[in-house]
C-alpha atoms as a PDB file:
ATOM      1  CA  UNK A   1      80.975 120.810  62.076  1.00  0.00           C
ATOM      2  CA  UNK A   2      78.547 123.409  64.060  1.00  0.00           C
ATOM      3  CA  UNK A   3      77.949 126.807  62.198  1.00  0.00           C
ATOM      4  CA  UNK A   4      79.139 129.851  62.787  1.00  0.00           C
ATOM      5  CA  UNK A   5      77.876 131.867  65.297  1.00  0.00           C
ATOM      6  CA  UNK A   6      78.716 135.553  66.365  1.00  0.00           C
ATOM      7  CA  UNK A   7      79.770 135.920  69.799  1.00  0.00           C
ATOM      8  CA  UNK A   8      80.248 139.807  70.209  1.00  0.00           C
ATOM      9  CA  UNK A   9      80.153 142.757  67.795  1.00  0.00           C
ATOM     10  CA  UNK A  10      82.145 145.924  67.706  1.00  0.00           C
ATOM     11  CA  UNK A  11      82.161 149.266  65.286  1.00  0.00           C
ATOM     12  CA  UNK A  12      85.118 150.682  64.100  1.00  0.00           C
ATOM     13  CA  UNK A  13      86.354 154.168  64.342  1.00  0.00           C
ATOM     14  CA  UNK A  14      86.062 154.454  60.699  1.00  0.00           C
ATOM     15  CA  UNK A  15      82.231 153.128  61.046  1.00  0.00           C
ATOM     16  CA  UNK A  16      82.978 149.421  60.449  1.00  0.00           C
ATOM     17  CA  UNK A  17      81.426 146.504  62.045  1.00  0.00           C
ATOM     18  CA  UNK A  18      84.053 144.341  63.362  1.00  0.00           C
ATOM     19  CA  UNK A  19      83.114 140.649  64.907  1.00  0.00           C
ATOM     20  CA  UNK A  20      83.953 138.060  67.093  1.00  0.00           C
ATOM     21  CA  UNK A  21      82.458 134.496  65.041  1.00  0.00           C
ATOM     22  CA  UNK A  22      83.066 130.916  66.386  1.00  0.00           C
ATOM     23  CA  UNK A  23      82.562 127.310  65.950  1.00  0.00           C
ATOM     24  CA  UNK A  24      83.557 124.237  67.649  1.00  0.00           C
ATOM     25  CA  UNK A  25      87.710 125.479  68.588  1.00  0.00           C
ATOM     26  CA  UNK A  26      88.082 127.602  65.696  1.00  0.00           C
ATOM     27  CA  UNK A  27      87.348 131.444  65.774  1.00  0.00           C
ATOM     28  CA  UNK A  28      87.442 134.593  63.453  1.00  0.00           C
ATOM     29  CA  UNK A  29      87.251 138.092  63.499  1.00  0.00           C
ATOM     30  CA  UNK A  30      85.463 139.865  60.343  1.00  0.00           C
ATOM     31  CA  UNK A  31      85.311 143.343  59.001  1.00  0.00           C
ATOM     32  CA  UNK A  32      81.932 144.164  57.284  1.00  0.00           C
ATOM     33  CA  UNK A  33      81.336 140.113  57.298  1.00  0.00           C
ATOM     34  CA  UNK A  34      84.729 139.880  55.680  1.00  0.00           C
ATOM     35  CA  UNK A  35      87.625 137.267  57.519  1.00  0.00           C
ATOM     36  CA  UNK A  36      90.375 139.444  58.897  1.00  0.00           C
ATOM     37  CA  UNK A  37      92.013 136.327  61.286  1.00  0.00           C
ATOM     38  CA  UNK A  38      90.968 132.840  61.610  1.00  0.00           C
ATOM     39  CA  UNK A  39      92.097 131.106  64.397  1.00  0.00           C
ATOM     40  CA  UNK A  40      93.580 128.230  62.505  1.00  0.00           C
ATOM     41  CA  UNK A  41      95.871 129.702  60.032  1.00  0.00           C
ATOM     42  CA  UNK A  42      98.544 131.999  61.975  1.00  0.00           C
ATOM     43  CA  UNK A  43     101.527 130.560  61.021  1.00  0.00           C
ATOM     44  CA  UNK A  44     102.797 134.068  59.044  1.00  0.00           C
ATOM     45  CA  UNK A  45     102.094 136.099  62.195  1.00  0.00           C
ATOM     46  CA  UNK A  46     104.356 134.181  64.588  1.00  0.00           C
ATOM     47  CA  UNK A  47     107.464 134.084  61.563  1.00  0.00           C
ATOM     48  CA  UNK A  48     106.752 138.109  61.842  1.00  0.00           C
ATOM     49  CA  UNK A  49     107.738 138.229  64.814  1.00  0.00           C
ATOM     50  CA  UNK A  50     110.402 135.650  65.002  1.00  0.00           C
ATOM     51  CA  UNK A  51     112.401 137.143  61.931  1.00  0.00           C
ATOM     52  CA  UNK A  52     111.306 140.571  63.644  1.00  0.00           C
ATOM     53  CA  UNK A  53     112.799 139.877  66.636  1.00  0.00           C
ATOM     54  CA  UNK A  54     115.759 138.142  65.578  1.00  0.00           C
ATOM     55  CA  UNK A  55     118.933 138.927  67.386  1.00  0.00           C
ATOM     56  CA  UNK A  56     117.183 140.160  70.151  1.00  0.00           C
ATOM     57  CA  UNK A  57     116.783 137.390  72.980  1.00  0.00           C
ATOM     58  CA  UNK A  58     120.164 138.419  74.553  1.00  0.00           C
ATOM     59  CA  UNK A  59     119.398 142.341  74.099  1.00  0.00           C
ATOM     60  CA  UNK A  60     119.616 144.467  77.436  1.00  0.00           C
ATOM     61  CA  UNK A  61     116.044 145.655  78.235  1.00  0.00           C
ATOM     62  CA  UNK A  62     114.727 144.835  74.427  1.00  0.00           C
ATOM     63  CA  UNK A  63     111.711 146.654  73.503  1.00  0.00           C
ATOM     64  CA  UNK A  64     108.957 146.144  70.741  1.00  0.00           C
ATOM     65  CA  UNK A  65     106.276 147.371  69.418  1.00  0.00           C
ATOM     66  CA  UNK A  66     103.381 145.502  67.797  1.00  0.00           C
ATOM     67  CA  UNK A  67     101.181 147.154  65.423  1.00  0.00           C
ATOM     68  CA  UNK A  68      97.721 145.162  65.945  1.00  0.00           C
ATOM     69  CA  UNK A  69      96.930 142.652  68.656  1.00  0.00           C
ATOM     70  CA  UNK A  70      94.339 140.465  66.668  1.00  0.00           C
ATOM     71  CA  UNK A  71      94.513 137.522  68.346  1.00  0.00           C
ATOM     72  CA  UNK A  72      97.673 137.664  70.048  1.00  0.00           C
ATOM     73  CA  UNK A  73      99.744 135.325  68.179  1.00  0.00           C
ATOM     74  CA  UNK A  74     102.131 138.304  67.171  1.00  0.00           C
ATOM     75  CA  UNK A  75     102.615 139.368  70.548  1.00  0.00           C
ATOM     76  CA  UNK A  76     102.898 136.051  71.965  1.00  0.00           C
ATOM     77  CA  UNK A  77     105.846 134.527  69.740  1.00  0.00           C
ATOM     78  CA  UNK A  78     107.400 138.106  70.225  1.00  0.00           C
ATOM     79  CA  UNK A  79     107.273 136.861  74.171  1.00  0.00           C
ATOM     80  CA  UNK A  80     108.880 133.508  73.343  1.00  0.00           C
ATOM     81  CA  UNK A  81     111.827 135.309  71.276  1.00  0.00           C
ATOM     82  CA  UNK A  82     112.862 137.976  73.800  1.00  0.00           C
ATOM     83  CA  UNK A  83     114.729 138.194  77.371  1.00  0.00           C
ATOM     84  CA  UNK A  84     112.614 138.382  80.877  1.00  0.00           C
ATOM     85  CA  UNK A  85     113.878 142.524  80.811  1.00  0.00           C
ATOM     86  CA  UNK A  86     112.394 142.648  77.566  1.00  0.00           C
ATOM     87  CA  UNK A  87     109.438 145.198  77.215  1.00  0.00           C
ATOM     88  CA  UNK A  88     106.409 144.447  74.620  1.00  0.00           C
ATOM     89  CA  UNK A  89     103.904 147.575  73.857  1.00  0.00           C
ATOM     90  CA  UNK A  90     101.356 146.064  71.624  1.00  0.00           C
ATOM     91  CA  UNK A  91      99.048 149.275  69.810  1.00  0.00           C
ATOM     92  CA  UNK A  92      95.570 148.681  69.272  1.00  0.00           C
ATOM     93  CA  UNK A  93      93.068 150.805  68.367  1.00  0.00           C
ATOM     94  CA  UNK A  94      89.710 148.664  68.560  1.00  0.00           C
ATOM     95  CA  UNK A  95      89.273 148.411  72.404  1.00  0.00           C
ATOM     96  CA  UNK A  96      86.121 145.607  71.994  1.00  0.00           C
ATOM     97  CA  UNK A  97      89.755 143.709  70.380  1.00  0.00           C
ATOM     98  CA  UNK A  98      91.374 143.683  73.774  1.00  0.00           C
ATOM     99  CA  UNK A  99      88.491 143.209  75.940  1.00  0.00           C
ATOM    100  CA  UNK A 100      87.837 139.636  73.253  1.00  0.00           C
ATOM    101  CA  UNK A 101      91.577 138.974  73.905  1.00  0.00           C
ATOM    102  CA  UNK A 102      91.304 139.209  77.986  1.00  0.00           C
ATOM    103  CA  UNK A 103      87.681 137.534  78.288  1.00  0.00           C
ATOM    104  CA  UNK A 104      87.092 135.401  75.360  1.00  0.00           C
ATOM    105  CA  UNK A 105      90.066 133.970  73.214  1.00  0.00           C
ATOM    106  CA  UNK A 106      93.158 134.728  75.020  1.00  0.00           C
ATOM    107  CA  UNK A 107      93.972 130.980  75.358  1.00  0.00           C
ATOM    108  CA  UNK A 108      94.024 130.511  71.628  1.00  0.00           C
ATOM    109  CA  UNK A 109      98.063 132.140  72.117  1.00  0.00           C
ATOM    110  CA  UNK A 110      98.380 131.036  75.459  1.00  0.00           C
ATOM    111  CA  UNK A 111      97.422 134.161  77.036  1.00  0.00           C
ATOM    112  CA  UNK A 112      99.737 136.986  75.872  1.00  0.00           C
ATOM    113  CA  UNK A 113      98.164 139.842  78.127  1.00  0.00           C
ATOM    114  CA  UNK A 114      98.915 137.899  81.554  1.00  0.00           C
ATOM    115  CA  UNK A 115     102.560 138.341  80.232  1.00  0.00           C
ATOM    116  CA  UNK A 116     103.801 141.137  82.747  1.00  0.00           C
ATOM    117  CA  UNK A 117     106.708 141.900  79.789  1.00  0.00           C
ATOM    118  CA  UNK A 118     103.581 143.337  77.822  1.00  0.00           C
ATOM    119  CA  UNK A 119     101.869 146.443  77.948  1.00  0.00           C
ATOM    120  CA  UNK A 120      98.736 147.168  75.690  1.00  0.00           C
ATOM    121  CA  UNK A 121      98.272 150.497  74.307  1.00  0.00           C
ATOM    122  CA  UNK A 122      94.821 151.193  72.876  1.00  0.00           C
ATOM    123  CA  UNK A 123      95.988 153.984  70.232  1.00  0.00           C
ATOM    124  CA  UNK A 124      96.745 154.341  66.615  1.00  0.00           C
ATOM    125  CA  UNK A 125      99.702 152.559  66.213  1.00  0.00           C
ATOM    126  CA  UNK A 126     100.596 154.883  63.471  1.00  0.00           C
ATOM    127  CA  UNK A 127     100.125 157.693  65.941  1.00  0.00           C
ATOM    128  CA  UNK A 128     102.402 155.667  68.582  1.00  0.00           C
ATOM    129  CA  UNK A 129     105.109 155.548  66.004  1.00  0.00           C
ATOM    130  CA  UNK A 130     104.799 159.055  65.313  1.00  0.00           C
ATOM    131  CA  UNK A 131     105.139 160.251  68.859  1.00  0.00           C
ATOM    132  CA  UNK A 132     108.834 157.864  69.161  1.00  0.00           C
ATOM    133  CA  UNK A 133     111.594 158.600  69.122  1.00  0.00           C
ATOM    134  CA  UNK A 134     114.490 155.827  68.786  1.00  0.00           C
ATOM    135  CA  UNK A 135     112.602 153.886  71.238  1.00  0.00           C
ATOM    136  CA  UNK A 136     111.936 150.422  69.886  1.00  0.00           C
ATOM    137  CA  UNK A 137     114.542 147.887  69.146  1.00  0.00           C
ATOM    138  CA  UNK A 138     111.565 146.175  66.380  1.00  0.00           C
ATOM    139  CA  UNK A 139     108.459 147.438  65.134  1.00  0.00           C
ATOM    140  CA  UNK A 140     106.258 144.637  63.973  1.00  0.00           C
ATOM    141  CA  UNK A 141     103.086 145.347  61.840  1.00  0.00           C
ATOM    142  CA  UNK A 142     100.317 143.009  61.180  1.00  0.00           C
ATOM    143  CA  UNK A 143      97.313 145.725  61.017  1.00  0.00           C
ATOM    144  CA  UNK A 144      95.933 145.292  57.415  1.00  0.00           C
ATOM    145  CA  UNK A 145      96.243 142.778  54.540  1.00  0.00           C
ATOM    146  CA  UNK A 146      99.303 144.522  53.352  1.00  0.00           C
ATOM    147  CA  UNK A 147     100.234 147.980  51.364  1.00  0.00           C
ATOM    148  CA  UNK A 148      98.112 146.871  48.274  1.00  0.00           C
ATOM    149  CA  UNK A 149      95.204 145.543  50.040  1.00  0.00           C
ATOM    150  CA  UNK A 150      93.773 147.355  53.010  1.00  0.00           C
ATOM    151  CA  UNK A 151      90.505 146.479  54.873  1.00  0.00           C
ATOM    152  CA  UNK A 152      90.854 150.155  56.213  1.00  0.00           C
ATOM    153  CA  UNK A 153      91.621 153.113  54.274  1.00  0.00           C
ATOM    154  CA  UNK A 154      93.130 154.630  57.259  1.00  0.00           C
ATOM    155  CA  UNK A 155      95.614 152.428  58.212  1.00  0.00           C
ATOM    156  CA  UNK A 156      97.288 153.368  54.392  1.00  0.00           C
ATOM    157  CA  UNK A 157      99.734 156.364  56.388  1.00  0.00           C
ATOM    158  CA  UNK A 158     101.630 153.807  57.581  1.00  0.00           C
ATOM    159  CA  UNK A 159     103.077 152.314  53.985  1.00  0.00           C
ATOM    160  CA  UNK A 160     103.615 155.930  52.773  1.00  0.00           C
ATOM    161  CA  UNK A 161     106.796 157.385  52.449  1.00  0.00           C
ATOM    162  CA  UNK A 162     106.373 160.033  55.548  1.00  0.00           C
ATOM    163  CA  UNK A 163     104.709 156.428  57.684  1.00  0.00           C
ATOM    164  CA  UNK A 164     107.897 155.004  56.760  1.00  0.00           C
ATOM    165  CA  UNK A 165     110.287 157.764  57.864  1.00  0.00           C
ATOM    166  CA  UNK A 166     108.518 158.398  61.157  1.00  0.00           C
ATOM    167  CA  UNK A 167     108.512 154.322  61.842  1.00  0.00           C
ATOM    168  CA  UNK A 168     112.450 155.165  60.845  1.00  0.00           C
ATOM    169  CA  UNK A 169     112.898 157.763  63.412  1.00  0.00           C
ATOM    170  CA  UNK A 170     111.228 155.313  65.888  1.00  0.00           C
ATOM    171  CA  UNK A 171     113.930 153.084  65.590  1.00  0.00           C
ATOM    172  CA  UNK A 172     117.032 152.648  67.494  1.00  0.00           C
ATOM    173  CA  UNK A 173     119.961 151.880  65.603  1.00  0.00           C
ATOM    174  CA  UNK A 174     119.494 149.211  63.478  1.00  0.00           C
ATOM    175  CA  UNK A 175     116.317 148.511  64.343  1.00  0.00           C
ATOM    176  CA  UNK A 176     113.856 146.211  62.668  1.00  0.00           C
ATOM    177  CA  UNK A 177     110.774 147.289  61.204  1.00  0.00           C
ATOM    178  CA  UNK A 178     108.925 144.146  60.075  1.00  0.00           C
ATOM    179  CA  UNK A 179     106.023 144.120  58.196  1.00  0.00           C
ATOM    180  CA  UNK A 180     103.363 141.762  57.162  1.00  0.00           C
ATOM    181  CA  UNK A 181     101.423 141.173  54.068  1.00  0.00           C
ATOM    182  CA  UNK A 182      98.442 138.720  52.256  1.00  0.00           C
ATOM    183  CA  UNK A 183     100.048 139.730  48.699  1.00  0.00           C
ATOM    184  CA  UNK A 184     103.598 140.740  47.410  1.00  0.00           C
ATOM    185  CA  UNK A 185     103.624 144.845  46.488  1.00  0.00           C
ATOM    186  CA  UNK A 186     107.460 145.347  44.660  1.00  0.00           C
ATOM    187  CA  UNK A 187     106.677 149.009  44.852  1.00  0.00           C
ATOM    188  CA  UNK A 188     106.212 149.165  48.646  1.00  0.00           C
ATOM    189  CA  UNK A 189     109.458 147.388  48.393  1.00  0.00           C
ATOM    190  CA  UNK A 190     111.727 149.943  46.622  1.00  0.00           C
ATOM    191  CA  UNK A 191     109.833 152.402  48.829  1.00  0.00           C
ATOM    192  CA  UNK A 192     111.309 151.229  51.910  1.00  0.00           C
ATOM    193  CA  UNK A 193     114.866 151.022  50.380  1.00  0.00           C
ATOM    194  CA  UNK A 194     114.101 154.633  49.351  1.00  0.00           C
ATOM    195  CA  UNK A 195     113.362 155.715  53.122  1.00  0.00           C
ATOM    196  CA  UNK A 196     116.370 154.034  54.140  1.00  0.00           C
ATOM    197  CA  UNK A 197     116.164 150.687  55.142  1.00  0.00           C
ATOM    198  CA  UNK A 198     118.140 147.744  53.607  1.00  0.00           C
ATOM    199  CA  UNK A 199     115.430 145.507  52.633  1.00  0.00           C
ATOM    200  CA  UNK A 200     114.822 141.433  52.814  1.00  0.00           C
ATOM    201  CA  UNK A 201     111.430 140.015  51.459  1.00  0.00           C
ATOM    202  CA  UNK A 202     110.457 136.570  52.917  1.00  0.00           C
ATOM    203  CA  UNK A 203     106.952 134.178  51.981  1.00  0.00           C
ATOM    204  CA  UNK A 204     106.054 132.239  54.803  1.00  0.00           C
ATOM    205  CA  UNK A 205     103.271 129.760  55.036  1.00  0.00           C
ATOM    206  CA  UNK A 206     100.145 130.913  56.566  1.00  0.00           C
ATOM    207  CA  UNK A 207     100.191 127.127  58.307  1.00  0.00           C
ATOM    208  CA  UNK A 208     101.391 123.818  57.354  1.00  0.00           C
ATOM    209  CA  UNK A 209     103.366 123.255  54.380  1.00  0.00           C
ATOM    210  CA  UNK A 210     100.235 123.948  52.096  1.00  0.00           C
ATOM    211  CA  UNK A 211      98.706 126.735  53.058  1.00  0.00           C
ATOM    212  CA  UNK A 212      99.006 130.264  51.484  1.00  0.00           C
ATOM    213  CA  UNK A 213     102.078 132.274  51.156  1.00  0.00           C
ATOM    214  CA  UNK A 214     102.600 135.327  52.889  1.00  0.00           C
ATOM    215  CA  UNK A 215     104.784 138.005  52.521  1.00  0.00           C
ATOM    216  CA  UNK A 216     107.239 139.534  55.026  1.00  0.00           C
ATOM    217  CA  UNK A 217     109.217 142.759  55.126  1.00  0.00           C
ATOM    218  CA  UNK A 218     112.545 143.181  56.800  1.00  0.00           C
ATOM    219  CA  UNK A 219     113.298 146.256  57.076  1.00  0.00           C
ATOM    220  CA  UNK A 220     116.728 147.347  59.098  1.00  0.00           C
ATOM    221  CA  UNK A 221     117.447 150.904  59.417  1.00  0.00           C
ATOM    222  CA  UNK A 222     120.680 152.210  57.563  1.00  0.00           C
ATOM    223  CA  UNK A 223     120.949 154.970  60.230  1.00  0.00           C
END
């Protein structure tokens, strides 16, 4: 197997390096020389948005929002569950992410951004939730390891109680907010029942049928 090499390098608004690393077919992106993605275990990401978007395919004029693009697999099996009037806005903040996706690794989920259903938005995507208002059918967020375990300390406004109510407010109707993890967290757990969301917790394998166990949140507004 060849080693590792970096193929681009990008710093963060909080003054991280984030990096593009490949070998062979397989690719990752790192935070401080730590693996955020790898290329070969995404399995958790597509259930995300599969459970996320579940009910949705025959929607009028759907429309999601993606916390994160990574590598695209979120936004891509979002794509494959929804209608050809659906609307995708994908939020991310790292541009040097979405220039990688376009010019350098787009194929590895069959191209999400040549979707014309998909829109990126390179903001926040706590600060796009903030600004909504019942907008989004789903909200699917894969931007950190989980509520217990962030890479960033800024992306922790989103698992708080007034992240919550604001991702709420973004919501239509019984809209989805669906939420991914590395680790279980019980109190993030009776903190979304406590904003107001009836609340189903799902592991999912990261790929193949021994990998890691993720967690999922699904979260369906009571209002």
């Amino acid at each position: 197997m060849s080693p590792w090499r970096t193929l681009a390098r990008a710093v963060t608004n909080d003054g991280s390096e984030l990096a593009l690393a490949g070998r062979d077919r397989e690719f990752a992106i790192r935070v401080d020389g730590q693996v955020l993605m790898n290329s070969t275990s995404h399995g958790s990401e597509r259930k995300l948005a599969q459970h996320g978007c579940t009910g949705l395919r025959d929607a009028r004029r759907a429309r999601v929002l993606v916390g994160g693009l990574g590598m695209g697999f979120t936004a891509r099996a979002a794509l494959d569950e929804l209608g050809a009037d659906a609307h995708v806005e994908v939020a991310e903040l790292v541009s040097a992410v979405v220039h990688w996706n376009r010019d350098l690794i787009g194929h590895l989920a069959g191209a999400p951004l040549l979707d014309p259903r998909l829109r990126v938005i390179e903001a926040d995507v706590a600060d796009t939730i903030g600004r909504a208002r019942g907008r989004y059918d789903a909200i699917l967020l894969d931007v950190d390891n989980g509520p217990e375990a962030l890479s960033s300390y800024q992306n922790r406004r989103i698992y708080t109680d007034v992240g919550l109510e604001r991702a709420r407010r973004a919501l239509r109707p019984r809209g989805m907010l669906a939420l991914w993890s590395a680790f279980e967290a019980k109190p993030f757990t009776k903190r979304l029942a406590d904003c107001g969301f009836d609340v189903e917790v799902k592991r999912v394998r990261a790929h193949g049928s021994s990998s890691q166990r993720h967690v999922l949140w699904l979260a369906r507004s009571t209002r």
